[in-house]
PDB file of N, CA and C in Angstrom:
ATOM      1  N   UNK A   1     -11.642   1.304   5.233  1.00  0.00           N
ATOM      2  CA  UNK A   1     -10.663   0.766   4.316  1.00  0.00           C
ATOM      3  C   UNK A   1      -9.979   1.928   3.588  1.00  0.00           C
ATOM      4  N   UNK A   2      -8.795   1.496   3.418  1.00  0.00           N
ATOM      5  CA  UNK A   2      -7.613   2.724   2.858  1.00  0.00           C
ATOM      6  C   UNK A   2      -7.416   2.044   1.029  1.00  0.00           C
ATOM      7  N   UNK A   3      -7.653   3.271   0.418  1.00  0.00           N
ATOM      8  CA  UNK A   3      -7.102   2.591  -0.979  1.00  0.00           C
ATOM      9  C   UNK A   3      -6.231   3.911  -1.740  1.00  0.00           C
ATOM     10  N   UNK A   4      -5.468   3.234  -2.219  1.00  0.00           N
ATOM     11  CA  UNK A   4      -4.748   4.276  -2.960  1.00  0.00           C
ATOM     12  C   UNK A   4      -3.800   3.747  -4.291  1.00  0.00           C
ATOM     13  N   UNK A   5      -3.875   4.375  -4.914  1.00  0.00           N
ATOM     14  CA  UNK A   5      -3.172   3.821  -6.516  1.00  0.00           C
ATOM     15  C   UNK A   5      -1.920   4.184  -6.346  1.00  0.00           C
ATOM     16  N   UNK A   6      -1.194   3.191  -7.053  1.00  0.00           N
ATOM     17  CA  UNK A   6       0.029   2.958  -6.999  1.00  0.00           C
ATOM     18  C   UNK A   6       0.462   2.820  -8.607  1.00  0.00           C
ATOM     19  N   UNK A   7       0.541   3.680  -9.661  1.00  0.00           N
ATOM     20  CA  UNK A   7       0.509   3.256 -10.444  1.00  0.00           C
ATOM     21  C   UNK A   7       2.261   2.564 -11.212  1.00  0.00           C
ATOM     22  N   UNK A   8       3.116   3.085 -10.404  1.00  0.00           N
ATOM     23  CA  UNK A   8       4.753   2.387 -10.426  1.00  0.00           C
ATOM     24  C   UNK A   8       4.688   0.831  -9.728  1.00  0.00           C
ATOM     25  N   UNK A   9       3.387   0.662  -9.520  1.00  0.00           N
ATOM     26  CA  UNK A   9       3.296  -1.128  -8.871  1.00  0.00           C
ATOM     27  C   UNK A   9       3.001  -2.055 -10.320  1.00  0.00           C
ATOM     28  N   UNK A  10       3.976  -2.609 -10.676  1.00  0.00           N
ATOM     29  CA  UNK A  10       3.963  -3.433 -12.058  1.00  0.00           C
ATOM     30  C   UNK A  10       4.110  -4.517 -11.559  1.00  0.00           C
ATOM     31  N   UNK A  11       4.770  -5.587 -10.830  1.00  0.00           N
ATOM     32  CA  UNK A  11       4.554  -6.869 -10.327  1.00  0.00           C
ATOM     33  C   UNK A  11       4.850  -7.211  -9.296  1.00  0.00           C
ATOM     34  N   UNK A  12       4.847  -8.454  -9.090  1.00  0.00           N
ATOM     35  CA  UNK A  12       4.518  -9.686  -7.904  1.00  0.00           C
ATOM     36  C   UNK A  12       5.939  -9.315  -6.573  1.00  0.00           C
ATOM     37  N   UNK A  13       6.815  -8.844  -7.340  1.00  0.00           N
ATOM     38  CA  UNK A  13       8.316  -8.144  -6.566  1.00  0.00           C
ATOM     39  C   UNK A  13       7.547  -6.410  -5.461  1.00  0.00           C
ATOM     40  N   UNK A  14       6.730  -5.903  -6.135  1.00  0.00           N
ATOM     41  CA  UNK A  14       6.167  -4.607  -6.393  1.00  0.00           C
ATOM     42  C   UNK A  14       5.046  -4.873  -4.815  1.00  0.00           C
ATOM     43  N   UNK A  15       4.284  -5.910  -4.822  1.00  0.00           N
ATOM     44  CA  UNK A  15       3.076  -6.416  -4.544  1.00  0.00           C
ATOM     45  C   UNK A  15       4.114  -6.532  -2.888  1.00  0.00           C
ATOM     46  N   UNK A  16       4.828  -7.189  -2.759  1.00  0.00           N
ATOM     47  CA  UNK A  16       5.290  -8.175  -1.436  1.00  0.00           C
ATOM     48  C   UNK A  16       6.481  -6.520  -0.869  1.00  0.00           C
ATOM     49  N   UNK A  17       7.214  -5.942  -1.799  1.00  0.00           N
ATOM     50  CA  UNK A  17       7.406  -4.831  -0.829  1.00  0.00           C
ATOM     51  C   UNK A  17       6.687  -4.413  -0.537  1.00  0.00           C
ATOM     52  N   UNK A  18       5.403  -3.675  -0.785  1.00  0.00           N
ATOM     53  CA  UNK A  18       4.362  -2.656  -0.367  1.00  0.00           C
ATOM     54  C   UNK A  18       3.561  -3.267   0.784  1.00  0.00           C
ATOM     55  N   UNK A  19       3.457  -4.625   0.435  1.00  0.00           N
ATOM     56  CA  UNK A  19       2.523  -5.130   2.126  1.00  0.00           C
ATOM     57  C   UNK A  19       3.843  -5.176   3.074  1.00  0.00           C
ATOM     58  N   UNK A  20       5.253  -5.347   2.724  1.00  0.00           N
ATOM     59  CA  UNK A  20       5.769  -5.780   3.901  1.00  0.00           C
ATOM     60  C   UNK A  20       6.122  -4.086   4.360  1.00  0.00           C
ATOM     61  N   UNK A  21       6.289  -3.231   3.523  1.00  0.00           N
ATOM     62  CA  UNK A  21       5.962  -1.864   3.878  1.00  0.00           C
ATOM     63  C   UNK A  21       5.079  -1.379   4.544  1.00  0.00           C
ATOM     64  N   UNK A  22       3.674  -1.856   4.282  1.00  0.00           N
ATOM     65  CA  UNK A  22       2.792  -1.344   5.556  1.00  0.00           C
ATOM     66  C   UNK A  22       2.408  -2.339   6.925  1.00  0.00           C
ATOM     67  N   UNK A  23       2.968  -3.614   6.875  1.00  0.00           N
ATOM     68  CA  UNK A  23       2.685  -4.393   7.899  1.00  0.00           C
ATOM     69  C   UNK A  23       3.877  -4.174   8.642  1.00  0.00           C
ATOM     70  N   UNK A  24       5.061  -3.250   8.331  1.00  0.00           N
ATOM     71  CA  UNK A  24       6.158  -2.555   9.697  1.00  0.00           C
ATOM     72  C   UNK A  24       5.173  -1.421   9.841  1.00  0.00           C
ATOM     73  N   UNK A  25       4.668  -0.825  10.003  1.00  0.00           N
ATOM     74  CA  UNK A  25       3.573   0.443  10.420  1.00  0.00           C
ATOM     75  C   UNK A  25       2.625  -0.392  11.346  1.00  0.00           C
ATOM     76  N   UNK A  26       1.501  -1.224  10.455  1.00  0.00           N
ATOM     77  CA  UNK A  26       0.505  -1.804  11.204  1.00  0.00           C
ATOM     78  C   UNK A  26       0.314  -3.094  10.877  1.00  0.00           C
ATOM     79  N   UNK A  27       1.123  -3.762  11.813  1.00  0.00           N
ATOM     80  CA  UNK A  27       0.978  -5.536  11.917  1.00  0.00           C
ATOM     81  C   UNK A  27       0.145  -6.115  11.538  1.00  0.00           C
ATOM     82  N   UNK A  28      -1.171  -5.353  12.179  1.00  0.00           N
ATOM     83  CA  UNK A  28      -2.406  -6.107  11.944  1.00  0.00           C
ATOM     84  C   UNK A  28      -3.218  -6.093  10.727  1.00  0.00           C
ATOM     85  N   UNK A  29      -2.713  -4.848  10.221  1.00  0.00           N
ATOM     86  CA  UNK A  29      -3.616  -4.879   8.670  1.00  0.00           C
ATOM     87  C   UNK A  29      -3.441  -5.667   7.643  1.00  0.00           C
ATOM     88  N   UNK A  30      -4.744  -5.734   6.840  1.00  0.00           N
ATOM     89  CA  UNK A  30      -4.637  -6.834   5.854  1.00  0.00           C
ATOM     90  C   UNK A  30      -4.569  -5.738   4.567  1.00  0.00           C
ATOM     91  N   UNK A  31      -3.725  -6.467   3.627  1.00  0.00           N
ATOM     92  CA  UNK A  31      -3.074  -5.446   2.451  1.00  0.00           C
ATOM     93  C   UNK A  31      -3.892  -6.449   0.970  1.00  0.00           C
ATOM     94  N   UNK A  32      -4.278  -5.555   0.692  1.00  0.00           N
ATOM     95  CA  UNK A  32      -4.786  -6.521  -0.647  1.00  0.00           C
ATOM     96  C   UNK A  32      -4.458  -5.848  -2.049  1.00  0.00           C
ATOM     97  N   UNK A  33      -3.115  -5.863  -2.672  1.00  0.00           N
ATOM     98  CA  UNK A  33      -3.077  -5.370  -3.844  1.00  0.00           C
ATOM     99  C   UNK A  33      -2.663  -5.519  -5.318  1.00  0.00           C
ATOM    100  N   UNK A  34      -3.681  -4.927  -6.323  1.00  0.00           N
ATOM    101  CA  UNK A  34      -3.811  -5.528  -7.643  1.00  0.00           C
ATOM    102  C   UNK A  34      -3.166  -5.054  -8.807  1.00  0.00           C
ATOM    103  N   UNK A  35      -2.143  -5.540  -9.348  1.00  0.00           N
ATOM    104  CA  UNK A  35      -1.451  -5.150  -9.933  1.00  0.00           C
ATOM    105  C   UNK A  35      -1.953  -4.834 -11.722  1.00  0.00           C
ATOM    106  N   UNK A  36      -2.904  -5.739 -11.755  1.00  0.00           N
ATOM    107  CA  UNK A  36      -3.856  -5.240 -13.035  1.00  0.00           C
ATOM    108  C   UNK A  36      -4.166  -3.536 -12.778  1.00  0.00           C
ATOM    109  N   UNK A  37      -5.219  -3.308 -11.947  1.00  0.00           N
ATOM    110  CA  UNK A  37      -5.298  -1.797 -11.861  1.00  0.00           C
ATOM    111  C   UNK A  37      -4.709  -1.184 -10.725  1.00  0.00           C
ATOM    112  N   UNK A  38      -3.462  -1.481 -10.292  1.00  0.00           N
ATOM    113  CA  UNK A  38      -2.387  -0.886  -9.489  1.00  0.00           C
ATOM    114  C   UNK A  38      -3.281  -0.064  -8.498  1.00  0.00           C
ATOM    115  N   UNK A  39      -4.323  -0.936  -7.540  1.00  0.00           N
ATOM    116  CA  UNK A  39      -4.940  -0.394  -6.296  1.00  0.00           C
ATOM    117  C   UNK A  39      -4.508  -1.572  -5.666  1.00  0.00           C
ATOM    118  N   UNK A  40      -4.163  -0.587  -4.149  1.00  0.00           N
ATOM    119  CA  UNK A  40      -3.752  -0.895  -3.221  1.00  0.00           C
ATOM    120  C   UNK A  40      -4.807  -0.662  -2.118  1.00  0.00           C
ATOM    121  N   UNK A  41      -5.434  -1.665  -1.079  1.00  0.00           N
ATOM    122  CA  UNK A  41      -6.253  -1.478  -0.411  1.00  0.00           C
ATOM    123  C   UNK A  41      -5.863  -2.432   1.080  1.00  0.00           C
ATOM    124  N   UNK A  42      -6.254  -1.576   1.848  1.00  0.00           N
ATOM    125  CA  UNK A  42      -5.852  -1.723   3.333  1.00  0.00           C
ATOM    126  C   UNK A  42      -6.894  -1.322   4.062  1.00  0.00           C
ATOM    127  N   UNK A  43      -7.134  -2.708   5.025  1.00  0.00           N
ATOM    128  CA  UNK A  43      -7.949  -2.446   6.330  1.00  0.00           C
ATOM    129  C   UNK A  43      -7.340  -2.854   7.450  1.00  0.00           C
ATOM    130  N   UNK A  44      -8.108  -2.167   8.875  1.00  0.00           N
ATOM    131  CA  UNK A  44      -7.469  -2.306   9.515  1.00  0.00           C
ATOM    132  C   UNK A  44      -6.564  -1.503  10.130  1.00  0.00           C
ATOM    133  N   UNK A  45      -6.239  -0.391   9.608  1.00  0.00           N
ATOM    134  CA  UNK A  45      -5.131   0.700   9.432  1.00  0.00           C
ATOM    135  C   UNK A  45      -5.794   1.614  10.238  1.00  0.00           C
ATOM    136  N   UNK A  46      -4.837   2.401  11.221  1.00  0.00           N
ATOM    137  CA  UNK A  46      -5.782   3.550  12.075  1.00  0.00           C
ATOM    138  C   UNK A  46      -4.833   4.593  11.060  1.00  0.00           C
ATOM    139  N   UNK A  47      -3.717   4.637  10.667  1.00  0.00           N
ATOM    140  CA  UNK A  47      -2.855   5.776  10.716  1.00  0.00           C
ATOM    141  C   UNK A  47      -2.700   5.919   9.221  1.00  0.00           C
ATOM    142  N   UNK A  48      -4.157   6.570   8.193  1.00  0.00           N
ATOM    143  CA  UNK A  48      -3.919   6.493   6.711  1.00  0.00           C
ATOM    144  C   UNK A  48      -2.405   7.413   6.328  1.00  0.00           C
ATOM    145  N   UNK A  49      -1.857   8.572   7.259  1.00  0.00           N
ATOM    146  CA  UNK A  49      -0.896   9.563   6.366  1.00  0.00           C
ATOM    147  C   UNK A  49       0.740   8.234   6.746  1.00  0.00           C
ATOM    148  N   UNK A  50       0.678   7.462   7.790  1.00  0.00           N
ATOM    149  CA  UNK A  50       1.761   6.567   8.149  1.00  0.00           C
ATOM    150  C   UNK A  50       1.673   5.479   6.861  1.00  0.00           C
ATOM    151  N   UNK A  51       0.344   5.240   6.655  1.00  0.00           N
ATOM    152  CA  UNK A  51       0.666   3.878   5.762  1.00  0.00           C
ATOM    153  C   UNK A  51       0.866   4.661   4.174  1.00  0.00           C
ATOM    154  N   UNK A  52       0.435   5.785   4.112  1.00  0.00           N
ATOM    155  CA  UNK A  52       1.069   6.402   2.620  1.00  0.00           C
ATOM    156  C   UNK A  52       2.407   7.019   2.555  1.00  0.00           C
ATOM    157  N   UNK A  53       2.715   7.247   3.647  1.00  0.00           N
ATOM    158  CA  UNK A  53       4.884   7.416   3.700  1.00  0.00           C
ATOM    159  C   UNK A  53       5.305   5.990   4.073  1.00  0.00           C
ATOM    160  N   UNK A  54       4.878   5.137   4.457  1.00  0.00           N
ATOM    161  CA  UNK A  54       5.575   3.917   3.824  1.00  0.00           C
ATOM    162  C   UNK A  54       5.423   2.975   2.801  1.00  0.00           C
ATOM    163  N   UNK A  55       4.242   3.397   2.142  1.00  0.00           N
ATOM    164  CA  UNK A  55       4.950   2.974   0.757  1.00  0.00           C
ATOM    165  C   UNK A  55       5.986   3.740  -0.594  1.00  0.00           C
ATOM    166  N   UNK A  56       5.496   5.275   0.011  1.00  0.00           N
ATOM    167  CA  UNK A  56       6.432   5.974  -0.471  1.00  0.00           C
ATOM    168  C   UNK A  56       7.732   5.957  -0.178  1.00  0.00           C
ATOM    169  N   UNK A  57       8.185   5.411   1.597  1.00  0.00           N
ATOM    170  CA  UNK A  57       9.468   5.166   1.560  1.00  0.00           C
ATOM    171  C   UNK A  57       9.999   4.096   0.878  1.00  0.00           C
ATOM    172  N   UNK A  58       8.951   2.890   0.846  1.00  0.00           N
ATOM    173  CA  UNK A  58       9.204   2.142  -0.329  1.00  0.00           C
ATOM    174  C   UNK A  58       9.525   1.612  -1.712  1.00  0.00           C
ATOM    175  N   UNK A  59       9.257   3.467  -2.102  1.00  0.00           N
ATOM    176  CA  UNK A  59       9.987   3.358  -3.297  1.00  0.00           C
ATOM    177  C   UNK A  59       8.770   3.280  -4.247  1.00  0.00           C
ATOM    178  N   UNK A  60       7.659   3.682  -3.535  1.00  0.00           N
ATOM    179  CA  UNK A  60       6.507   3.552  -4.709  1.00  0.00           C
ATOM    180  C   UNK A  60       5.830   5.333  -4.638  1.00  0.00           C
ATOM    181  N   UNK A  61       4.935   5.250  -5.883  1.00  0.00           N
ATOM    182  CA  UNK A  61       4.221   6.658  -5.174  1.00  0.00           C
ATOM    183  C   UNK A  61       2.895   6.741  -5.271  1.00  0.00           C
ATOM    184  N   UNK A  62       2.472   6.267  -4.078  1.00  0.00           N
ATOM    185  CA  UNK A  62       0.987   6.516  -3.593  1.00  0.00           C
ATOM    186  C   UNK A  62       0.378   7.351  -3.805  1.00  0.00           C
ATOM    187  N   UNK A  63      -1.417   7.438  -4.293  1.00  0.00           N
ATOM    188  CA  UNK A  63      -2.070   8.604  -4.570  1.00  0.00           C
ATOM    189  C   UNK A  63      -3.045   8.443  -3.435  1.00  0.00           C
ATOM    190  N   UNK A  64      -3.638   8.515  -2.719  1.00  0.00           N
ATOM    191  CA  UNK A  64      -5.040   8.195  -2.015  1.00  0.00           C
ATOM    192  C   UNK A  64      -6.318   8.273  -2.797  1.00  0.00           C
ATOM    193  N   UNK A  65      -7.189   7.572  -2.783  1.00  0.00           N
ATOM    194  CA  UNK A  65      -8.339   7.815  -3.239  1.00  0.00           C
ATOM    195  C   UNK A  65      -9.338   7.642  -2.756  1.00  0.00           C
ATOM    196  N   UNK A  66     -10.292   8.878  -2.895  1.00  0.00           N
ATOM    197  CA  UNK A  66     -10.950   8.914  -2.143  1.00  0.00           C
ATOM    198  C   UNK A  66     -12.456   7.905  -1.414  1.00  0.00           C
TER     199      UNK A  66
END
Protein backbone atom coordinates (compact mmCIF):
# COMPACT_ATOMS: atom_id res chain seq x y z
CA UNK A 1 0.00 0.00 0.00
CA UNK A 2 1.09 3.57 -1.15
CA UNK A 3 0.34 6.51 1.25
CA UNK A 4 1.23 9.89 0.97
CA UNK A 5 -0.01 13.30 2.45
CA UNK A 6 -1.55 15.63 0.61
CA UNK A 7 -1.82 18.39 2.73
CA UNK A 8 -3.51 21.10 -0.19
CA UNK A 9 -6.42 18.20 -0.15
CA UNK A 10 -9.22 20.28 1.77
CA UNK A 11 -12.44 18.70 0.25
CA UNK A 12 -14.83 16.35 -1.35
CA UNK A 13 -13.91 18.43 -5.01
CA UNK A 14 -10.02 17.66 -3.79
CA UNK A 15 -10.91 13.83 -2.89
CA UNK A 16 -12.63 12.83 -6.59
CA UNK A 17 -9.72 14.67 -8.63
CA UNK A 18 -6.95 12.77 -6.94
CA UNK A 19 -8.64 9.21 -7.35
CA UNK A 20 -9.67 10.08 -10.85
CA UNK A 21 -5.91 11.16 -11.13
CA UNK A 22 -4.55 7.95 -10.15
CA UNK A 23 -7.17 5.55 -11.64
CA UNK A 24 -5.83 7.17 -15.42
CA UNK A 25 -2.30 5.60 -14.26
CA UNK A 26 -3.77 2.41 -12.60
CA UNK A 27 -7.39 1.36 -13.29
CA UNK A 28 -7.27 -1.13 -10.93
CA UNK A 29 -6.28 0.56 -7.79
CA UNK A 30 -8.36 1.31 -4.98
CA UNK A 31 -7.79 5.04 -3.68
CA UNK A 32 -8.92 5.72 -0.22
CA UNK A 33 -8.58 9.35 0.84
CA UNK A 34 -9.11 11.40 4.08
CA UNK A 35 -9.52 14.68 4.07
CA UNK A 36 -9.56 15.12 7.97
CA UNK A 37 -5.77 14.14 7.99
CA UNK A 38 -5.14 14.75 4.23
CA UNK A 39 -3.72 10.92 3.69
CA UNK A 40 -4.02 9.53 0.68
CA UNK A 41 -3.70 5.74 0.42
CA UNK A 42 -3.51 3.40 -2.54
CA UNK A 43 -3.38 -0.26 -3.20
CA UNK A 44 -2.90 -2.07 -5.83
CA UNK A 45 -0.46 0.32 -7.51
CA UNK A 46 2.80 -1.26 -9.08
CA UNK A 47 4.19 2.22 -10.22
CA UNK A 48 4.55 4.39 -6.64
CA UNK A 49 6.88 7.44 -8.62
CA UNK A 50 3.69 7.35 -11.62
CA UNK A 51 0.97 7.58 -9.04
CA UNK A 52 2.91 10.61 -7.16
CA UNK A 53 3.28 12.75 -10.63
CA UNK A 54 -0.23 12.31 -11.06
CA UNK A 55 -1.45 13.75 -8.38
CA UNK A 56 1.00 16.32 -8.65
CA UNK A 57 -0.10 16.84 -12.19
CA UNK A 58 -3.25 17.23 -10.53
CA UNK A 59 -2.63 20.09 -8.99
CA UNK A 60 -1.94 18.69 -5.56
CA UNK A 61 1.46 18.16 -3.77
CA UNK A 62 2.18 14.82 -2.65
CA UNK A 63 4.68 13.87 0.09
CA UNK A 64 5.23 9.97 0.34
CA UNK A 65 5.34 8.44 3.52
CA UNK A 66 7.08 6.15 4.50
Amino acid sequence: MLEFKVQDMTCGHCVATITKAVKEVEQQARVDADVQSHIVRVEGASDPLAIEEAIRDAGYTPQALA
